[in-house]
C-alpha atoms as a PDB file:
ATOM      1  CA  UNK A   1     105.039 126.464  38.291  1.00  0.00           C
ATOM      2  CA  UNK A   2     108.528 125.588  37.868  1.00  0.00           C
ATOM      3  CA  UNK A   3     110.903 127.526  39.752  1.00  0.00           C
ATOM      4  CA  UNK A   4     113.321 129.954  37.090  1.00  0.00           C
ATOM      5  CA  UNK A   5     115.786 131.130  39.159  1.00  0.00           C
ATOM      6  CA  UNK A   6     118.243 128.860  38.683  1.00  0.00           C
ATOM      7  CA  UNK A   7     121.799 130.213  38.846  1.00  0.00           C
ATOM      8  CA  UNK A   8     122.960 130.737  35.047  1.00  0.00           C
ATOM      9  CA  UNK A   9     126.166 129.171  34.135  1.00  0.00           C
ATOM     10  CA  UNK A  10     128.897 131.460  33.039  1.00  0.00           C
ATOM     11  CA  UNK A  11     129.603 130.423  28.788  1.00  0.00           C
ATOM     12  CA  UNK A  12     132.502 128.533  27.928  1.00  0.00           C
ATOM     13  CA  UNK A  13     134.656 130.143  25.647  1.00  0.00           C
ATOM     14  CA  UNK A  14     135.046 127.805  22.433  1.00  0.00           C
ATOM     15  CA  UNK A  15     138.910 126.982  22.258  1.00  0.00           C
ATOM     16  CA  UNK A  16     138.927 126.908  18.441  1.00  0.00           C
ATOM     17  CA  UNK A  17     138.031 130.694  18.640  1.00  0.00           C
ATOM     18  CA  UNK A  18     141.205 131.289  21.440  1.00  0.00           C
ATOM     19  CA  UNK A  19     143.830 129.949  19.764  1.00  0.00           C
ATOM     20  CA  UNK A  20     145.909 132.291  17.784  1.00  0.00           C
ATOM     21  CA  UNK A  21     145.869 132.144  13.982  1.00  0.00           C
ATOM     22  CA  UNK A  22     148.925 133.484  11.798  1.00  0.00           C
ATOM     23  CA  UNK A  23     147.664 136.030   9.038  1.00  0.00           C
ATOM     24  CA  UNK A  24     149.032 135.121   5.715  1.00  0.00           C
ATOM     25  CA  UNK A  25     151.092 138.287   3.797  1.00  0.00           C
ATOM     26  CA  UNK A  26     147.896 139.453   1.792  1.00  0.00           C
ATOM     27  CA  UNK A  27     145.627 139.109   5.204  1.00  0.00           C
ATOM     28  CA  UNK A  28     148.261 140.777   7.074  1.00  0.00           C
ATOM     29  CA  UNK A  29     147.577 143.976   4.957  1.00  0.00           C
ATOM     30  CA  UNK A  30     144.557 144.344   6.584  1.00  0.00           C
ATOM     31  CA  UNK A  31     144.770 143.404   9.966  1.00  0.00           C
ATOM     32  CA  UNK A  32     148.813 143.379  10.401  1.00  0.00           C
ATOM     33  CA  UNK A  33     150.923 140.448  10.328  1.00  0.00           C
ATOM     34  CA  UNK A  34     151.140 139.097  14.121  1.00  0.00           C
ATOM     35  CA  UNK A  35     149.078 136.419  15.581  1.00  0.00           C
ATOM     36  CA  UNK A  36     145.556 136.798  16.681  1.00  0.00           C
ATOM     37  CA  UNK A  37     142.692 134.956  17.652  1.00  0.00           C
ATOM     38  CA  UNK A  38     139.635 134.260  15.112  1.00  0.00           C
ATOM     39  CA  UNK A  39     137.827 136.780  16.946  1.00  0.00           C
ATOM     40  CA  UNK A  40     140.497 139.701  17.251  1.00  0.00           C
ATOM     41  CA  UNK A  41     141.165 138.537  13.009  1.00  0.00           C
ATOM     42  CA  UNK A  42     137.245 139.257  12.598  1.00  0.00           C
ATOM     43  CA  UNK A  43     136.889 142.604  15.227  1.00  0.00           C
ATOM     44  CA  UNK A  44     139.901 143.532  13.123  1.00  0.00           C
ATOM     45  CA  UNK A  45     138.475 142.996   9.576  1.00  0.00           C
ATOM     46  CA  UNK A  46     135.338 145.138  10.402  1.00  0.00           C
ATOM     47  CA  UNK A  47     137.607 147.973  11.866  1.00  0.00           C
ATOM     48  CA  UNK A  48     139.154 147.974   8.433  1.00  0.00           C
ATOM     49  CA  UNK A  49     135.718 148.026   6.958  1.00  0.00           C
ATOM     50  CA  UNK A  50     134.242 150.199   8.907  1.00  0.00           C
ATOM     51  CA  UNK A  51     136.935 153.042   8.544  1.00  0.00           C
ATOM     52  CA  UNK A  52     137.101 152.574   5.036  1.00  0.00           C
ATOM     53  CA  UNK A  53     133.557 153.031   4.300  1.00  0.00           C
ATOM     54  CA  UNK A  54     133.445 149.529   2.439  1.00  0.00           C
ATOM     55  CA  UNK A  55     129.760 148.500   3.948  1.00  0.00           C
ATOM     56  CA  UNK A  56     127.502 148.524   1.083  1.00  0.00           C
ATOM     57  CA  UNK A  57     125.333 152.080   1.915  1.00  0.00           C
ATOM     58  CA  UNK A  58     122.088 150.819   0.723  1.00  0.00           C
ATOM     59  CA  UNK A  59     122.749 146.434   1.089  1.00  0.00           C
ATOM     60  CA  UNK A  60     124.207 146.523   4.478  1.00  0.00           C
ATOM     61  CA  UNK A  61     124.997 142.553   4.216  1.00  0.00           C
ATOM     62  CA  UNK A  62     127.444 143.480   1.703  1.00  0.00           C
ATOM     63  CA  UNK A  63     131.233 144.203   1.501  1.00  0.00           C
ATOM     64  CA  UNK A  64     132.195 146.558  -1.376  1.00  0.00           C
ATOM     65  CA  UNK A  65     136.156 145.777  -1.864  1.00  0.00           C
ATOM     66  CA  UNK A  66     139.131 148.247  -2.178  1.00  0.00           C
ATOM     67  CA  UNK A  67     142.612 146.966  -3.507  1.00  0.00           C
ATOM     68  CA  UNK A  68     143.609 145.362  -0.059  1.00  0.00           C
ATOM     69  CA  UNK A  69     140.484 143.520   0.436  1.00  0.00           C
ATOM     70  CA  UNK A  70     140.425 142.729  -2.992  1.00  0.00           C
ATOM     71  CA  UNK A  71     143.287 140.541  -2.345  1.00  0.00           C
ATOM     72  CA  UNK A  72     141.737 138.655   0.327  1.00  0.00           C
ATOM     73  CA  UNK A  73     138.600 137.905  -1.270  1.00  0.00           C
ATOM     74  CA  UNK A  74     140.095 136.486  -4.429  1.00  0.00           C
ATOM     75  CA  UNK A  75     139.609 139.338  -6.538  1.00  0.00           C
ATOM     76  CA  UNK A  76     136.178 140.077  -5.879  1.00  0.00           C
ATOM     77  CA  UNK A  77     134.871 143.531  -5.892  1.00  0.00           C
ATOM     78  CA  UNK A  78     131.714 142.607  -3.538  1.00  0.00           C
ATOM     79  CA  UNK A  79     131.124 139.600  -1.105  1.00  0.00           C
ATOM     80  CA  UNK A  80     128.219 139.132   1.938  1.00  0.00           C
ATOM     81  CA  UNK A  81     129.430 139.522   4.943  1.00  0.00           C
ATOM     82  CA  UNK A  82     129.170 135.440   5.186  1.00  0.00           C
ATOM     83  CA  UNK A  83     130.840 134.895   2.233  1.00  0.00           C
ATOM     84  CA  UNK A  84     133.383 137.168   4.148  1.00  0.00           C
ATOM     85  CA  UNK A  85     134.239 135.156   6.775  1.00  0.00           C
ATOM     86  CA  UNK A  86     135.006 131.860   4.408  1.00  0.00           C
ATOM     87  CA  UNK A  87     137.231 133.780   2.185  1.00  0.00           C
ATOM     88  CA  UNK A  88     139.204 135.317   5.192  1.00  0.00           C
ATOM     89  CA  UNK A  89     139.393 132.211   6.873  1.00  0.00           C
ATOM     90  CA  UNK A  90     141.562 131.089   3.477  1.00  0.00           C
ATOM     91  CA  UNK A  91     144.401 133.631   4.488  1.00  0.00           C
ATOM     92  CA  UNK A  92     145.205 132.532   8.023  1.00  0.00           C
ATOM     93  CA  UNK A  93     147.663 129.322   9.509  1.00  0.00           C
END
């Protein structure tokens, strides 16, 4: 039998995901208008969501919009949460 315990190698964090991304003015509604990193930008989003009530109740893979998000996902009233991520990555520099 091969032997398993093998130390594990800590993850490296990808450096794309660390670097700090500049919300644009309609993004910055949403998650406020200084710098963040893509992971902070998404924790962020789903805060929003999640305090708002926007997660579909019965479909939870969907995003029902209110004005603000609305914005940000180019006027759509309902996205997926993947399609999410592709329109939000539109509003930052």
């Amino acid at each position: 039998m091969p032997d398993k315990s093998k130390p594990k190698t800590a993850r490296k964090l990808n450096p794309a995901l660390a670097k700090p991304v500049q919300p644009d003015a309609v993004l910055a509604v949403v998650v406020g208008s200084a710098p963040l990193t893509r992971g902070e930008l998404t924790k962020k989003v789903w805060d929003y969501i999640k305090k708002h009530g926007l997660q579909d109740k019965t479909k939870k893979t969907n995003i029902n919009a209110d004005a603000a998000l609305k914005a940000v996902f180019g006027g759509k009233s309902q996205v997926t949460m993947f399609e999410m991520t592709k329109l939000v990555s539109a509003h930052v520099k």
